[in-house]
Protein backbone atom coordinates (compact mmCIF):
# COMPACT_ATOMS: atom_id res chain seq x y z
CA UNK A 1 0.00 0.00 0.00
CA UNK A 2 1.52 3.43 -0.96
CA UNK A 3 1.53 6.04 2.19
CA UNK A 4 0.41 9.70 0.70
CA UNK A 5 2.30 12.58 1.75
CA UNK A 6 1.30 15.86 3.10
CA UNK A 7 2.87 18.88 3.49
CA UNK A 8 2.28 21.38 5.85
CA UNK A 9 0.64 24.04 3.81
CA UNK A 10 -1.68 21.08 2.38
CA UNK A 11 -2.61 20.15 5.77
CA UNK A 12 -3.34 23.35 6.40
CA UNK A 13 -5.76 23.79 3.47
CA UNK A 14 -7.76 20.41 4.53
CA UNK A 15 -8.38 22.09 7.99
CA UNK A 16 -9.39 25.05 6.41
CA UNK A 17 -11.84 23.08 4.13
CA UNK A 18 -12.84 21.19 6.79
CA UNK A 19 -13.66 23.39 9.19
CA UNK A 20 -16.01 25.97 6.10
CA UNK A 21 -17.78 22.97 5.40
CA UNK A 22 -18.79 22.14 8.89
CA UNK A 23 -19.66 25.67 9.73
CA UNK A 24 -21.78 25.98 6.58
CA UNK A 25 -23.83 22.60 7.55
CA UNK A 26 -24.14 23.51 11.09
CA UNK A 27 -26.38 26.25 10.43
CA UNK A 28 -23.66 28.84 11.50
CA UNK A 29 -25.52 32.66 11.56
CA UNK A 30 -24.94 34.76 7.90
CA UNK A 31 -24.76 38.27 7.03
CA UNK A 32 -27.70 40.38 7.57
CA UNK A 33 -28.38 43.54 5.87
CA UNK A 34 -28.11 47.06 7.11
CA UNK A 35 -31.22 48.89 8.60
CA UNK A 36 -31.11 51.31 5.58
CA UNK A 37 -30.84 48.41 3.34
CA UNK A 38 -34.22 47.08 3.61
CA UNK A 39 -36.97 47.61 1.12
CA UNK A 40 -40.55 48.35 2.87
CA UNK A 41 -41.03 44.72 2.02
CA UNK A 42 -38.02 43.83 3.49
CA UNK A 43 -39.20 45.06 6.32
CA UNK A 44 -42.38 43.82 6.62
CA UNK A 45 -41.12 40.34 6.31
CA UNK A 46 -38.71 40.49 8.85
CA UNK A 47 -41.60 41.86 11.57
CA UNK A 48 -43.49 38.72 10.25
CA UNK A 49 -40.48 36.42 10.62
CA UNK A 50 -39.20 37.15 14.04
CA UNK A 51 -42.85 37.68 14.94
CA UNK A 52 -42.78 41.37 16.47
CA UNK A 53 -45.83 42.34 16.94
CA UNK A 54 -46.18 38.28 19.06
CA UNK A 55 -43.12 38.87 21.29
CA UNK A 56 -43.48 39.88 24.87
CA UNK A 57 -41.06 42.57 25.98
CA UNK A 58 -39.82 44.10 29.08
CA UNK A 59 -39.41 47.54 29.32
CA UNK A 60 -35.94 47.78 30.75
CA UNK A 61 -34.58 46.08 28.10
CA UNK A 62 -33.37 48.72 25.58
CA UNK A 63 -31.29 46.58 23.55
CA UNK A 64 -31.37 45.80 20.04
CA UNK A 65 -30.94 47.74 16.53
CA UNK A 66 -33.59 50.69 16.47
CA UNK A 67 -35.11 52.47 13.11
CA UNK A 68 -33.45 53.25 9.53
CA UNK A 69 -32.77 57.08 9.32
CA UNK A 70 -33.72 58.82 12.92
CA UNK A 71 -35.83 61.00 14.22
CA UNK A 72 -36.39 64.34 12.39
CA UNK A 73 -36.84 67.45 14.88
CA UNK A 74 -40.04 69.74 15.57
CA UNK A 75 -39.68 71.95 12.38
CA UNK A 76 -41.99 74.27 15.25
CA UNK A 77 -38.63 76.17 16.05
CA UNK A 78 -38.41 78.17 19.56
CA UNK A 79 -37.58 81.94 19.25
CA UNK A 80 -33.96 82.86 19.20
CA UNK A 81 -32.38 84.99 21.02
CA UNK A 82 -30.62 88.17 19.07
CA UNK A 83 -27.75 86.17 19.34
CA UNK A 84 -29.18 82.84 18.43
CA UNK A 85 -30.70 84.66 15.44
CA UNK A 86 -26.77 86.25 14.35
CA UNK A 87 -25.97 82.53 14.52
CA UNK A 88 -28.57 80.83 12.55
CA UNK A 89 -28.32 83.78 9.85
CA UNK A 90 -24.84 83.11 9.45
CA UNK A 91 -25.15 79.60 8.62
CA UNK A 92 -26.84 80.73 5.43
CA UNK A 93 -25.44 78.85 2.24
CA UNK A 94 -23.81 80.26 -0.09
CA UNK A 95 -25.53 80.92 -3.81
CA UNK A 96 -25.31 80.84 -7.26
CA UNK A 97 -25.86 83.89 -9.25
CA UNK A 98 -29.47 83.20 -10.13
CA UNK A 99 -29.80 82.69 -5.89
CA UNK A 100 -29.73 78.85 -5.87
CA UNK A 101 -28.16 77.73 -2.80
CA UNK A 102 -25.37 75.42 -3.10
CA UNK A 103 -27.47 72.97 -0.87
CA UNK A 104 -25.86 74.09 2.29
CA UNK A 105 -21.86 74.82 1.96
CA UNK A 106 -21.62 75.96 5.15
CA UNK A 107 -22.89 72.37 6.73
CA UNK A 108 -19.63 70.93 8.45
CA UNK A 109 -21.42 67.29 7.10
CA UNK A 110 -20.30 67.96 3.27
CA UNK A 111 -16.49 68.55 4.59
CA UNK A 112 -16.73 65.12 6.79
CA UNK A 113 -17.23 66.71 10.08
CA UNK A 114 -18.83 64.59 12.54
CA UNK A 115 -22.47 64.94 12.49
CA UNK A 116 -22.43 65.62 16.54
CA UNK A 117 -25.48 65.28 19.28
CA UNK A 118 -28.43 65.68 18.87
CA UNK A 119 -28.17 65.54 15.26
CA UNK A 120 -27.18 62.28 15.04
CA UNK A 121 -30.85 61.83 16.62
CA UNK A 122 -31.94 62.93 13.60
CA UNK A 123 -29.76 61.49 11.16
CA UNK A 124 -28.30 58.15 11.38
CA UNK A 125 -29.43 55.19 9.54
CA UNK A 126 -31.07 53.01 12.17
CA UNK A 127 -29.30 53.10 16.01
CA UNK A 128 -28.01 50.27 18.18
CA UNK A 129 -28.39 50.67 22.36
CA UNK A 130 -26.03 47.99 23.54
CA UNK A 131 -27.31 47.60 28.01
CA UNK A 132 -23.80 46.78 29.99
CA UNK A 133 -24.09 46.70 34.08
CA UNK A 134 -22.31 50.43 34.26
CA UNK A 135 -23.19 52.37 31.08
CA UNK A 136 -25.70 51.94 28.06
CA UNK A 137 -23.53 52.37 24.75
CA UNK A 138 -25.23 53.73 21.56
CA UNK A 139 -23.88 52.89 18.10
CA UNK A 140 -24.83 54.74 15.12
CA UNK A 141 -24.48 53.62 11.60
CA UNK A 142 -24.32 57.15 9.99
CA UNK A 143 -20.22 57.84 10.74
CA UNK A 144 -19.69 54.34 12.26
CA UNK A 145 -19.19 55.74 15.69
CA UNK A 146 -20.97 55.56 19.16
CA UNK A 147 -21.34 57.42 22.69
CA UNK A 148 -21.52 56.12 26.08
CA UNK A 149 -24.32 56.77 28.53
CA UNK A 150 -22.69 56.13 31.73
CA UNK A 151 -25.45 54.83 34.18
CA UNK A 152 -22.66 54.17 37.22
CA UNK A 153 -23.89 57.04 39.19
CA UNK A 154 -21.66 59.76 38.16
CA UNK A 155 -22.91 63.57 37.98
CA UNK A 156 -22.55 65.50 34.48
CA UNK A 157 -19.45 67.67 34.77
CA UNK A 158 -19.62 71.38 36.06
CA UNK A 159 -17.49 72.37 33.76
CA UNK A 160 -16.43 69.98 31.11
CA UNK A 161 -12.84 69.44 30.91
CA UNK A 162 -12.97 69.39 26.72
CA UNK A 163 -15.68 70.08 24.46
CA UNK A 164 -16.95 66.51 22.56
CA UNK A 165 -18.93 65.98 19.59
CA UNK A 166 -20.92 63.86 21.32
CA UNK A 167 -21.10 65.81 25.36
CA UNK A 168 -20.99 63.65 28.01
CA UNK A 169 -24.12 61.98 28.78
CA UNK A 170 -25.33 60.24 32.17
CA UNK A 171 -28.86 57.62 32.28
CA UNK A 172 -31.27 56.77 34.70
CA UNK A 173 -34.25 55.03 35.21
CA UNK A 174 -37.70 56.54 35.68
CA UNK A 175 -40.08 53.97 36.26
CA UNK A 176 -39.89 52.20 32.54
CA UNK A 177 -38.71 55.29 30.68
CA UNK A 178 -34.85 55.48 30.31
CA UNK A 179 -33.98 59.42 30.94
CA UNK A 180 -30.31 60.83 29.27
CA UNK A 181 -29.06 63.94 30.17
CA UNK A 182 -26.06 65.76 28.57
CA UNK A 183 -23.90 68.77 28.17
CA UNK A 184 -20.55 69.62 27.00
CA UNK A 185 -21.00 69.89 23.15
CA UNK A 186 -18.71 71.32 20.53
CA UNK A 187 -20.64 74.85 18.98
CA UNK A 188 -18.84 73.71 15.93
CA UNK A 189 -21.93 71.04 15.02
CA UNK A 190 -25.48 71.93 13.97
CA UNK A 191 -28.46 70.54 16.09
CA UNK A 192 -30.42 69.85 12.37
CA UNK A 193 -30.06 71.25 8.79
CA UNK A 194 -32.93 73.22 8.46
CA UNK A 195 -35.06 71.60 6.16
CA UNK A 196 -37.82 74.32 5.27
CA UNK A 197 -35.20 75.07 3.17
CA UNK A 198 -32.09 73.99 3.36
CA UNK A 199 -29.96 76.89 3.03
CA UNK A 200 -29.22 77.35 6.96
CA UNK A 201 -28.35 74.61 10.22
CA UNK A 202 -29.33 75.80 13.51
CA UNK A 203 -26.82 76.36 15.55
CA UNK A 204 -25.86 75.99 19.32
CA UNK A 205 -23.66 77.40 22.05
CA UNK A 206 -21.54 75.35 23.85
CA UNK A 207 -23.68 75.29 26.88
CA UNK A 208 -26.48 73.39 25.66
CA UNK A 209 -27.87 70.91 27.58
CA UNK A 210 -30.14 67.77 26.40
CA UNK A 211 -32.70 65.74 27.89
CA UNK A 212 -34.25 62.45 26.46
CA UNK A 213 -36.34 60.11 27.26
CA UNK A 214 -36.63 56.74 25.52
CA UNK A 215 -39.73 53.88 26.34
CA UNK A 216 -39.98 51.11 25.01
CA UNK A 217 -43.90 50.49 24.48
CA UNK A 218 -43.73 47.07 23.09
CA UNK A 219 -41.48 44.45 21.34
CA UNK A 220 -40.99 46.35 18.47
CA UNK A 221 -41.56 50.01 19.09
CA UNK A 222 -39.87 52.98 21.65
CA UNK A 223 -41.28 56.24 22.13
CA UNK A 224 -38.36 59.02 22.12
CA UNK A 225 -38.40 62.28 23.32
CA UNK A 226 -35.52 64.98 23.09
CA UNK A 227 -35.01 68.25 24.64
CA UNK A 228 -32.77 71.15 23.75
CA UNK A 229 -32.19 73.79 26.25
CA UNK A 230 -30.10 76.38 25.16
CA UNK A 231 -30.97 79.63 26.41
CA UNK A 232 -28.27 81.77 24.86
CA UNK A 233 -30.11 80.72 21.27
CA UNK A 234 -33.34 79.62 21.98
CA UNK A 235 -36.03 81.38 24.39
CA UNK A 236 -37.30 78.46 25.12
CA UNK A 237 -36.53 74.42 25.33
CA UNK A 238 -37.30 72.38 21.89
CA UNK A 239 -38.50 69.34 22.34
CA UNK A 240 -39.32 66.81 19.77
CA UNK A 241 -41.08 63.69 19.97
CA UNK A 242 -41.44 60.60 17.77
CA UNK A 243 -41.96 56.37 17.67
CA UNK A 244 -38.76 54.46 16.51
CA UNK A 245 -39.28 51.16 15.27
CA UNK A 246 -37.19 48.13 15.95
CA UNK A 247 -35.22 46.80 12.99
CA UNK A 248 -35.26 43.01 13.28
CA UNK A 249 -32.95 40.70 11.19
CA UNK A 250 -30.67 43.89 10.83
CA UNK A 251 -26.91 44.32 11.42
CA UNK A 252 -25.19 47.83 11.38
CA UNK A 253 -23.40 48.65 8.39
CA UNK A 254 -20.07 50.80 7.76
CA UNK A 255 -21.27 53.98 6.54
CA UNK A 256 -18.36 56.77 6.64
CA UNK A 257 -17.76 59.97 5.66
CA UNK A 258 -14.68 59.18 2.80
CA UNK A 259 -13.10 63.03 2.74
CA UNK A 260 -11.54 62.23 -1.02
CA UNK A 261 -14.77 60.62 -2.18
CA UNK A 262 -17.09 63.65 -0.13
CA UNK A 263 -15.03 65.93 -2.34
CA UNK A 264 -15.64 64.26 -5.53
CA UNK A 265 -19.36 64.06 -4.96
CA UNK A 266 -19.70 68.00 -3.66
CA UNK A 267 -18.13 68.85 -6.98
CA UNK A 268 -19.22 66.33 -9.53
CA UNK A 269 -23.03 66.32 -8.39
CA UNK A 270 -24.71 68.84 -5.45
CA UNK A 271 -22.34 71.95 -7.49
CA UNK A 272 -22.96 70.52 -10.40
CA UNK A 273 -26.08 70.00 -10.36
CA UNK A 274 -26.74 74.13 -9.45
CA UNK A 275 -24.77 75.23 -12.14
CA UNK A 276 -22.52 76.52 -9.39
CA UNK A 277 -18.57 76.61 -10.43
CA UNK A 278 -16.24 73.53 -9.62
């Protein structure tokens, strides 16, 4: 009988083999799509297939991969302040000759600045709360990034030892509604584009604070609220309310801000496409 001989490489490769073909018959887990990703339909038959709307839920448990875009704010804006209004006003985009705005040229977005709090409330592409025993972390897909809401008893600083795109945020329970409260924000990100129109953000001061409540009202849905207070901009708090949905059979994608491909795309299409110059 002839002995066959195998090198190590080829032994190698056999394992290899060996071990893709038992992990694809053992009904190992596959890819899922993105939140964004999903078709209406695609949605629909996900609900149906992990049975949503059938589950019982309890209401401390905030984890899990939430809506596919975020929650747009109260377009019922506050009054500003003289100051606030010097602010918003000089967000204002810059225009072609004919007074087409170059959709907003001023929006630190279109140069890959990171989006910030609360607009990443806004604007994500579906939202991941992720429940550990000292903190609650929140992973967005918009800019691949996250914050932590530290729920170990620790106060919100006086006076916050940097400025962060994202503050510094504490959690606590009231009842079943999860509360977040924040300050310490850069002034360099916008709380929302304004949409009306497109051509301004509104700004903030660096003293802003934000509230938010989350409760989750079944399997598959959570009521959000989110306050602004920023009294050096705003005469009064903003608050905006909305119903995320859960996003079952979902996995966050990798969506970032590419500076050399942003570039490309400012000039090729949204300058382009306003007959502004290159």
């Amino acid at each position: 009988m002839k002995k066959i001989a195998l090198s190590l490489p080829a032994l190698l490769l056999v394992s290899l083999c060996s071990a893709l073909v038992l992990a694809q018959s053992s009904g190992a887990p596959g890819w899922l799509p993105c939140p964004r990703c999903q078709s209406r339909q695609d949605r629909a038959a996900a609900r149906e297939k992990y049975q949503v709307d059938k589950k019982p839920f309890t209401a401390l448990d905030l984890n899990g991969i939430w809506g596919n875009n975020g929650v747009e704010f109260n377009i019922v804006v506050p009054p500003m302040t003289a100051a606030g209004k010097a602010a918003y006003d000089a967000t204002r985009a810059e225009e072609t000759a004919e007074g087409v705005a170059i959709s907003n040229s001023k929006d630190g977005m279109l140069i890959c600045d990171p989006l910030g709090y609360p607009r990443w409330f806004a604007y994500n592409y579906g939202f991941q709360f992720v429940v550990l025993p000292d903190r609650v972390m929140q992973f967005f897909e918009l800019g691949h990034t996250w914050r932590d809401i530290w729920t170990d008893g620790r106060k919100l600083p006086d006076d916050p030892p940097q400025a962060r795109w994202l503050g510094y945020a504490v959690g606590r329970w009231e009842g079943d509604t999860f509360v977040v409260e924040s300050n310490g924000y850069d002034d360099r990100s916008w709380i929302q584009e304004d949409r009306r129109d497109r051509r301004w953000g509104f700004p903030h001061t660096g003293q802003m604070r934000v509230v938010e409540r989350y409760t989750r009202t079944s399997f598959g849905t959570m009521d959000a609220e989110l306050t602004v207070i920023d009294p050096e901009y705003y005469k009064k708090p903003w608050t905006t309310k909305g119903t995320i949905q859960l996003s079952p059979g979902t996995e966050l994608g990798e969506y970032m801000c590419v500076p050399s491909e942003n570039e490309a795309f400012n000039a090729q299409k949204i300058r382009a496409q306003v007959g502004a110059a290159k």
